[in-house]
PDB file of N, CA and C in Angstrom:
ATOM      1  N   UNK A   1     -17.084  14.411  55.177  1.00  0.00           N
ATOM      2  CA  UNK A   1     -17.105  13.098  54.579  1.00  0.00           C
ATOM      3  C   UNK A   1     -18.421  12.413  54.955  1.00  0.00           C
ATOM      4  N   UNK A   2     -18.747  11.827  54.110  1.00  0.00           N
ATOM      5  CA  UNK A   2     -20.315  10.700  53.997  1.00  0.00           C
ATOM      6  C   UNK A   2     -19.861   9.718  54.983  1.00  0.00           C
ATOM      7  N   UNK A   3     -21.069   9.316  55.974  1.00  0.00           N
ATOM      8  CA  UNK A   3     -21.283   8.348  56.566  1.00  0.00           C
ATOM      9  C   UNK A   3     -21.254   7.138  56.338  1.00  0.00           C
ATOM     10  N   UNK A   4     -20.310   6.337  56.772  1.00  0.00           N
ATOM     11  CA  UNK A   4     -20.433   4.720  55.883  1.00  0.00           C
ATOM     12  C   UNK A   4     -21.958   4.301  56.059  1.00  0.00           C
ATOM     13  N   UNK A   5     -22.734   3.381  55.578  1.00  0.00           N
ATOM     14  CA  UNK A   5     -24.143   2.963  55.640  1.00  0.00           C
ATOM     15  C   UNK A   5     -23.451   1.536  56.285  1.00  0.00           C
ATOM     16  N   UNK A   6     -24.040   1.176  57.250  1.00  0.00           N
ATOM     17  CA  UNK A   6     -23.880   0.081  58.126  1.00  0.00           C
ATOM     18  C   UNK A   6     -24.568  -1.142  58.328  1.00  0.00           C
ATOM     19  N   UNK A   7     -25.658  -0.801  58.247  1.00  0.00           N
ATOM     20  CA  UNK A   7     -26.988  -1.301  58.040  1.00  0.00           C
ATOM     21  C   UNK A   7     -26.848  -2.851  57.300  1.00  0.00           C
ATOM     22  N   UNK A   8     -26.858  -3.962  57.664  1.00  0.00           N
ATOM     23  CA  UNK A   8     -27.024  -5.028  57.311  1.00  0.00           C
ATOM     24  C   UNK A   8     -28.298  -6.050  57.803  1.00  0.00           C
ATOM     25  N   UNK A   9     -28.559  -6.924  56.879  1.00  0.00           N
ATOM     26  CA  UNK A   9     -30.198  -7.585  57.384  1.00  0.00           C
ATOM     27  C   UNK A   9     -29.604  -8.638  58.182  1.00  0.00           C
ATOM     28  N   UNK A  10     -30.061  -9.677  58.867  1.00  0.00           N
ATOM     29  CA  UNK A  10     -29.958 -10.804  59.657  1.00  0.00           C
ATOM     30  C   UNK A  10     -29.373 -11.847  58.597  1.00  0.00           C
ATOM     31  N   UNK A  11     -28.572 -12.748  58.954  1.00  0.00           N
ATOM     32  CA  UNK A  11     -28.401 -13.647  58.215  1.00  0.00           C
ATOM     33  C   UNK A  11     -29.306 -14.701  57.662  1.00  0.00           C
ATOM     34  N   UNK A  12     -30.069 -14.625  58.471  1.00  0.00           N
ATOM     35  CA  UNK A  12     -31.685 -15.397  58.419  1.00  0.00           C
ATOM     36  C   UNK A  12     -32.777 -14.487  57.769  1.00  0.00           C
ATOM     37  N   UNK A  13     -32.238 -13.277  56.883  1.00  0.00           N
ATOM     38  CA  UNK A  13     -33.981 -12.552  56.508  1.00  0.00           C
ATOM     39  C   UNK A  13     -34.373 -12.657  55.075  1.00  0.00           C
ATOM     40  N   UNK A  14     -33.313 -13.413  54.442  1.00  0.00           N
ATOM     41  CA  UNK A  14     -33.429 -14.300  53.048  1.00  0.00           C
ATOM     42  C   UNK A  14     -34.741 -15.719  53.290  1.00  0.00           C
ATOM     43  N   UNK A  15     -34.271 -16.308  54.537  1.00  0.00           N
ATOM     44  CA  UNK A  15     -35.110 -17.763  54.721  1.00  0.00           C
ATOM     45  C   UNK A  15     -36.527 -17.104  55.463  1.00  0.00           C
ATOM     46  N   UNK A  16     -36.281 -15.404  55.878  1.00  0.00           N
ATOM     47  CA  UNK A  16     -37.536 -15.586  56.800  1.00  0.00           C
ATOM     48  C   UNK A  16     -38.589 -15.114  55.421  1.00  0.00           C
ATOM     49  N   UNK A  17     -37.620 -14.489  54.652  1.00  0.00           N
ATOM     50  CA  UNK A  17     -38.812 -13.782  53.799  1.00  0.00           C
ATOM     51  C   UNK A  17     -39.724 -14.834  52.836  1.00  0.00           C
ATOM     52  N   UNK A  18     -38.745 -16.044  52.665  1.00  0.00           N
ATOM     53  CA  UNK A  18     -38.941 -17.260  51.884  1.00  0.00           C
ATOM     54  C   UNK A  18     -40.487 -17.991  52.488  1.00  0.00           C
ATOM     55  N   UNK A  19     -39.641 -18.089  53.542  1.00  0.00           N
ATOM     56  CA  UNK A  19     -41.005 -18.508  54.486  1.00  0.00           C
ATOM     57  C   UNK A  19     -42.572 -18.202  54.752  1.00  0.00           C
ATOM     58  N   UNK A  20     -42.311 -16.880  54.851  1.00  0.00           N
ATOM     59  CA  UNK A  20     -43.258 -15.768  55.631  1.00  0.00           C
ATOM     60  C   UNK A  20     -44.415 -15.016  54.612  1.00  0.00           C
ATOM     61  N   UNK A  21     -43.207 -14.789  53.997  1.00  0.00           N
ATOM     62  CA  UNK A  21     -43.903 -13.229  52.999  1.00  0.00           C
ATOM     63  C   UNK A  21     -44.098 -14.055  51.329  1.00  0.00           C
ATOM     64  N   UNK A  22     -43.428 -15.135  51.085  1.00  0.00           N
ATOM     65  CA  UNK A  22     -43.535 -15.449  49.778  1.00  0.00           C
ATOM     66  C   UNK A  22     -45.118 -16.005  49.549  1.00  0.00           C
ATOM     67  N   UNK A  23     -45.186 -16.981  50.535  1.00  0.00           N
ATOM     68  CA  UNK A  23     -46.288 -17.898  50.602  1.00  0.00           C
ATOM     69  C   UNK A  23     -47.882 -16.731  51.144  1.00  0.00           C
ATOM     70  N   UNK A  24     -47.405 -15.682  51.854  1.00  0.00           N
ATOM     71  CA  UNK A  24     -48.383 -14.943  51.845  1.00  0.00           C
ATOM     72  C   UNK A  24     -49.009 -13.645  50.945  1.00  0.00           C
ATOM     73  N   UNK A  25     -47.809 -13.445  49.492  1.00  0.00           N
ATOM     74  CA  UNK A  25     -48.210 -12.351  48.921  1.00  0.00           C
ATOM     75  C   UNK A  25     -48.299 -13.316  47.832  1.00  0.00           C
ATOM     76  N   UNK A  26     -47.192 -14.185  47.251  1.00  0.00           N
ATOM     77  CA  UNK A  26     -47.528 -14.748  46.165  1.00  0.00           C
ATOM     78  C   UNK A  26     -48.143 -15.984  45.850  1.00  0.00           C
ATOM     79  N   UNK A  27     -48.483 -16.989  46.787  1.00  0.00           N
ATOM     80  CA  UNK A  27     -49.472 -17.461  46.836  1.00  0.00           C
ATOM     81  C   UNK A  27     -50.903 -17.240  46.666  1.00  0.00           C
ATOM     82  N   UNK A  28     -51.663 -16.289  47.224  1.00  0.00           N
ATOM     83  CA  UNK A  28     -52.698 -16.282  46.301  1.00  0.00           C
ATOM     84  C   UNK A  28     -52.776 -15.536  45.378  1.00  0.00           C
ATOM     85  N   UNK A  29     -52.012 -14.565  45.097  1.00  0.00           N
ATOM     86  CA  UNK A  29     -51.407 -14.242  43.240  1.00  0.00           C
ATOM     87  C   UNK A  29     -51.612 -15.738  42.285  1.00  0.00           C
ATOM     88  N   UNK A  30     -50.814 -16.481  42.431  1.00  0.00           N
ATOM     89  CA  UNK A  30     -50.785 -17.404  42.189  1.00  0.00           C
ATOM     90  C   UNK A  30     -52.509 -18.556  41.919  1.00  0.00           C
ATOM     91  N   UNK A  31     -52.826 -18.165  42.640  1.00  0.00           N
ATOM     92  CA  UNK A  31     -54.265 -19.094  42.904  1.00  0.00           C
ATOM     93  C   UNK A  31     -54.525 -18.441  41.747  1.00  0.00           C
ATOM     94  N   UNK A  32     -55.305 -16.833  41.845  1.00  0.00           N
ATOM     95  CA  UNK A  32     -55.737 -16.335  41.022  1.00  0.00           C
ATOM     96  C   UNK A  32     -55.684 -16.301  39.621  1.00  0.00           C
ATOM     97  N   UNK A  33     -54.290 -16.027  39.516  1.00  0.00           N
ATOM     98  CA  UNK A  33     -54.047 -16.577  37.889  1.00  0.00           C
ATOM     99  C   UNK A  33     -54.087 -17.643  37.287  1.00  0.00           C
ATOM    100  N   UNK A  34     -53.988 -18.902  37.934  1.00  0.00           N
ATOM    101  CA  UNK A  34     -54.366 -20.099  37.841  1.00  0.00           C
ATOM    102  C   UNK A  34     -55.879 -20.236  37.144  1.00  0.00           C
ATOM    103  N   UNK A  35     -56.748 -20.173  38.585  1.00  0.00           N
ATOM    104  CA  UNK A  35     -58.177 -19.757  38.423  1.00  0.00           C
ATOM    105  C   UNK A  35     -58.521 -19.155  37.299  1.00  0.00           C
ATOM    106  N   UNK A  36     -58.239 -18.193  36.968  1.00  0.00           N
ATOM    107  CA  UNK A  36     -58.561 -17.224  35.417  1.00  0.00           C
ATOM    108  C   UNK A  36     -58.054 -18.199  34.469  1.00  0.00           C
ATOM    109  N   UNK A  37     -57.356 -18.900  34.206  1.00  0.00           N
ATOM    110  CA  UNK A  37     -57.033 -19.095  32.701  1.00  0.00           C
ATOM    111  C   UNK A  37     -57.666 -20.371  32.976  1.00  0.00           C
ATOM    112  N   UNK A  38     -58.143 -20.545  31.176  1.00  0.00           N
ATOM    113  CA  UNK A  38     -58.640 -22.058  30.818  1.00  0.00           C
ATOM    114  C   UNK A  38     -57.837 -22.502  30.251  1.00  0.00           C
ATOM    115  N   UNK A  39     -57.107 -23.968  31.143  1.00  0.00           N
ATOM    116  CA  UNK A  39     -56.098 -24.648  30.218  1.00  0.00           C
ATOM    117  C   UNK A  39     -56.811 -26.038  30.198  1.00  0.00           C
ATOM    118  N   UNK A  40     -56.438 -26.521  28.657  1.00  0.00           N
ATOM    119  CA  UNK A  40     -57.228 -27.225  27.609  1.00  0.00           C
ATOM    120  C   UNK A  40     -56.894 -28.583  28.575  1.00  0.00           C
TER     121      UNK A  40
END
């Protein structure tokens, strides 16, 4: 029989990723595409 998978994240790794990782990958994504387009 298969191993149950157990493995659960922190209850907090929804707010850390919000925090942490949003503002640092999609933030300057963000700049950039901004930057490129000419709006009228």
């Amino acid at each position: 029989m298969a191993k149950e998978n157990t493995y659960q994240l922190s209850s907090r790794a929804a707010e850390t990723y919000e925090e942490q990782k949003v503002p640092a990958i999609f933030a300057p994504l963000a700049r950039a595409t901004l930057d490129s387009l000419q709006l009228p």
